[in-house]
Each structure stands twice: as C-alpha cells, then as structure tokens.
Protein backbone atom coordinates (compact mmCIF):
# COMPACT_ATOMS: atom_id res chain seq x y z
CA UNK A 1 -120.51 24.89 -133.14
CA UNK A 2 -120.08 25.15 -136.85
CA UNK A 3 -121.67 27.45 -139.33
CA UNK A 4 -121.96 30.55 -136.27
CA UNK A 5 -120.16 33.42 -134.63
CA UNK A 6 -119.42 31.36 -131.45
CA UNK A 7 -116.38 32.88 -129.93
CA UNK A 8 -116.98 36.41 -131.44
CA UNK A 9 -117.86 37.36 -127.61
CA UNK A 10 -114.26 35.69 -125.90
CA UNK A 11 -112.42 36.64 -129.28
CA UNK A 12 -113.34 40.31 -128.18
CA UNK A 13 -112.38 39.70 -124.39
CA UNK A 14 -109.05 38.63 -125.83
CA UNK A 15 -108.45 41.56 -128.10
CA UNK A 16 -109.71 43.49 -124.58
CA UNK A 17 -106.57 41.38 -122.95
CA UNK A 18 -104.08 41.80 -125.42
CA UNK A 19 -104.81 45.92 -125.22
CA UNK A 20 -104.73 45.93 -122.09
CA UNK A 21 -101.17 44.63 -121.94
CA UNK A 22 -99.86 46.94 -124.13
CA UNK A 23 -100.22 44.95 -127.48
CA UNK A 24 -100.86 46.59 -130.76
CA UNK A 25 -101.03 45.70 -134.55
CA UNK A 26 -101.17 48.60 -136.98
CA UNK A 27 -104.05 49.12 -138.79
CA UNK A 28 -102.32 48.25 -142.42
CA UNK A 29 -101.45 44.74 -141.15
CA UNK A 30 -105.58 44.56 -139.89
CA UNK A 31 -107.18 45.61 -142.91
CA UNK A 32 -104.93 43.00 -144.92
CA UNK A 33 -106.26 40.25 -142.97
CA UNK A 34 -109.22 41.57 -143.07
CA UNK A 35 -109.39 41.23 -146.79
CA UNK A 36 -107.26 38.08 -147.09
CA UNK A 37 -109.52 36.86 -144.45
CA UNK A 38 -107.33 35.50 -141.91
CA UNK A 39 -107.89 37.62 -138.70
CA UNK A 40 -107.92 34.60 -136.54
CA UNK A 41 -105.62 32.86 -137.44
CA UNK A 42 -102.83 35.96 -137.24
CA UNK A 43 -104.03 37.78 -133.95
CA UNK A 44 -104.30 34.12 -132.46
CA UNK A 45 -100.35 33.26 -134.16
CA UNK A 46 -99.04 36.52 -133.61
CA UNK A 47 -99.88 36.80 -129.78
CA UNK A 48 -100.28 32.87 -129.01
CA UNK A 49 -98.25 32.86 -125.27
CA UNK A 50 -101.56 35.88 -124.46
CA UNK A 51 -104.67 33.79 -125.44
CA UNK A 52 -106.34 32.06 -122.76
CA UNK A 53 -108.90 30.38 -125.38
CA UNK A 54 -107.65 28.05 -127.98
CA UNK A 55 -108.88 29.19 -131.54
CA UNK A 56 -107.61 26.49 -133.34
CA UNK A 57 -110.71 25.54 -135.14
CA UNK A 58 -111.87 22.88 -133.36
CA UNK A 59 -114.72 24.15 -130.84
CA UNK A 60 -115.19 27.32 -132.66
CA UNK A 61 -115.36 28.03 -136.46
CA UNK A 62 -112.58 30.54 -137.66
CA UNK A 63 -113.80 30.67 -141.03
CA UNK A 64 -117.15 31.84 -139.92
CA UNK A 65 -115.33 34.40 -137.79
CA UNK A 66 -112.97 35.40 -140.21
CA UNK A 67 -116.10 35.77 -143.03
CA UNK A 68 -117.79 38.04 -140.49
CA UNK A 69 -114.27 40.43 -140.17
CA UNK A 70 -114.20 39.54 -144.13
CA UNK A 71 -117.54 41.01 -144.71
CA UNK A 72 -115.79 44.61 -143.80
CA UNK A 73 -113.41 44.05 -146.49
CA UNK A 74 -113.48 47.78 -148.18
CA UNK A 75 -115.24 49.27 -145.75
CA UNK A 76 -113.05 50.98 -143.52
CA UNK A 77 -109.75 51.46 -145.91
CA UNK A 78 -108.39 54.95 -144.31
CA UNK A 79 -111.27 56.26 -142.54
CA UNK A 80 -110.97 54.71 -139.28
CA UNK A 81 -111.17 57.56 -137.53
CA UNK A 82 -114.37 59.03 -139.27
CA UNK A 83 -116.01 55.64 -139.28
CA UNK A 84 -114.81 53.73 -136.19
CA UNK A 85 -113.48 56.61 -133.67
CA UNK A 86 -110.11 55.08 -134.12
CA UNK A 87 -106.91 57.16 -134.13
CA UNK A 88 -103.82 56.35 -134.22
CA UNK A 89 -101.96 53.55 -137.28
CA UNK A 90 -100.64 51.69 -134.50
CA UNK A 91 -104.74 50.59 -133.07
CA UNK A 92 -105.92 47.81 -135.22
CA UNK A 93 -107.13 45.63 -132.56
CA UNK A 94 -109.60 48.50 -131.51
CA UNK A 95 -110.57 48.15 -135.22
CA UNK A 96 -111.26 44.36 -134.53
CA UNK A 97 -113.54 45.69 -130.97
CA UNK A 98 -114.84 48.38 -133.73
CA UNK A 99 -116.46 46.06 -135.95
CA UNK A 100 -117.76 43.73 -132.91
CA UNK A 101 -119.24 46.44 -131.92
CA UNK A 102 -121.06 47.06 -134.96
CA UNK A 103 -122.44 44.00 -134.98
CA UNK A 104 -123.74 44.01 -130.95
CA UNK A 105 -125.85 47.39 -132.14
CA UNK A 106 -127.36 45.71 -135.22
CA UNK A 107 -128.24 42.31 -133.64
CA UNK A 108 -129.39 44.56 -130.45
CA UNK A 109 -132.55 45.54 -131.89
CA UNK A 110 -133.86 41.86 -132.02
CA UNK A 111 -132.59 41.26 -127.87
CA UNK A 112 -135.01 40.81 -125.87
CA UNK A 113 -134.84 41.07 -121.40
C-alpha cells in the first residue's frame, strides 16, 4: 500500500530478529542513513540472508518508511542514551526499535479497544 507506514510493524519484528541473533550496526552508520534516508534499503542489503519479509518496494513503500526514520534526522545526534535509553556505539538497531517506539506512544492516544 503506497503513501503509508505498512511494514513499520514486521520491519520492527525484523530488527527484533536480527538482535536477537547477535547482529549489530553502530549507531554512526544509523544516524547516516537516517539522514541520507536510506534505512531500508541498508538494514534490508546489509543483513539480506536474515529477512524473512522482502522490502524491496513492491508491497510496501520504503520511501514512506525511510521519510518516517528521515523525519528524526537531527534529533538524536549523540544523545542516545539521554533520549532513547540506548548505550552502547555498537546498538543502532535498538535506535531503529527506539524511534518505532516513539511513534506506537504518539499514535496510542488515538487506539481505541
């Protein structure tokens, strides 16, 4: 579906696998994305043979998810761990679950059981 965050939810559940495993990305190489806006496309390159869901742009739209990890751009730069509760360079795909996470509590408000 084009034009929303489709995927955001399994994108997250394979950061979750990729952690779980043992994989890490330091939190320089993150941020870069981040701000060149390609956080997709390099978690989804970089660990290909680990992702169960294809994220090749064709059921779900990487730009839109890559302008929602762009629209932190700035924001964190060196204070993950005041900001996020992240320590450690090595932990930028608990940056990526970071900012998902920020997003779950601000769209929360407007969920509904």
């Amino acid at each position: 579906m084009k034009g929303t965050l489709k995927g955001l939810g399994l994108f997250a559940m394979e950061i979750i696998h990729l952690i779980s495993i043992g994989k890490t990305v330091s939190i320089e190489i993150i941020e870069k994305c981040i701000d060149q806006g390609n956080v997709i496309e390099y978690i989804t390159s970089e660990f290909s043979e680990h992702f169960t869901v294809s994220f090749d742009g064709s059921l779900y739209d990487n730009q839109q998810l890559n302008a929602f990890f762009h629209s932190y751009s700035g924001a964190v730069n060196d204070n993950e761990s005041r900001k996020l509760g992240v320590i450690g360079n090595d932990q930028g795909l608990l940056v990526l679950l970071a900012l998902i996470a920020d997003i779950v509590e601000a769209k929360s408000i407007e969920w509904t059981m």
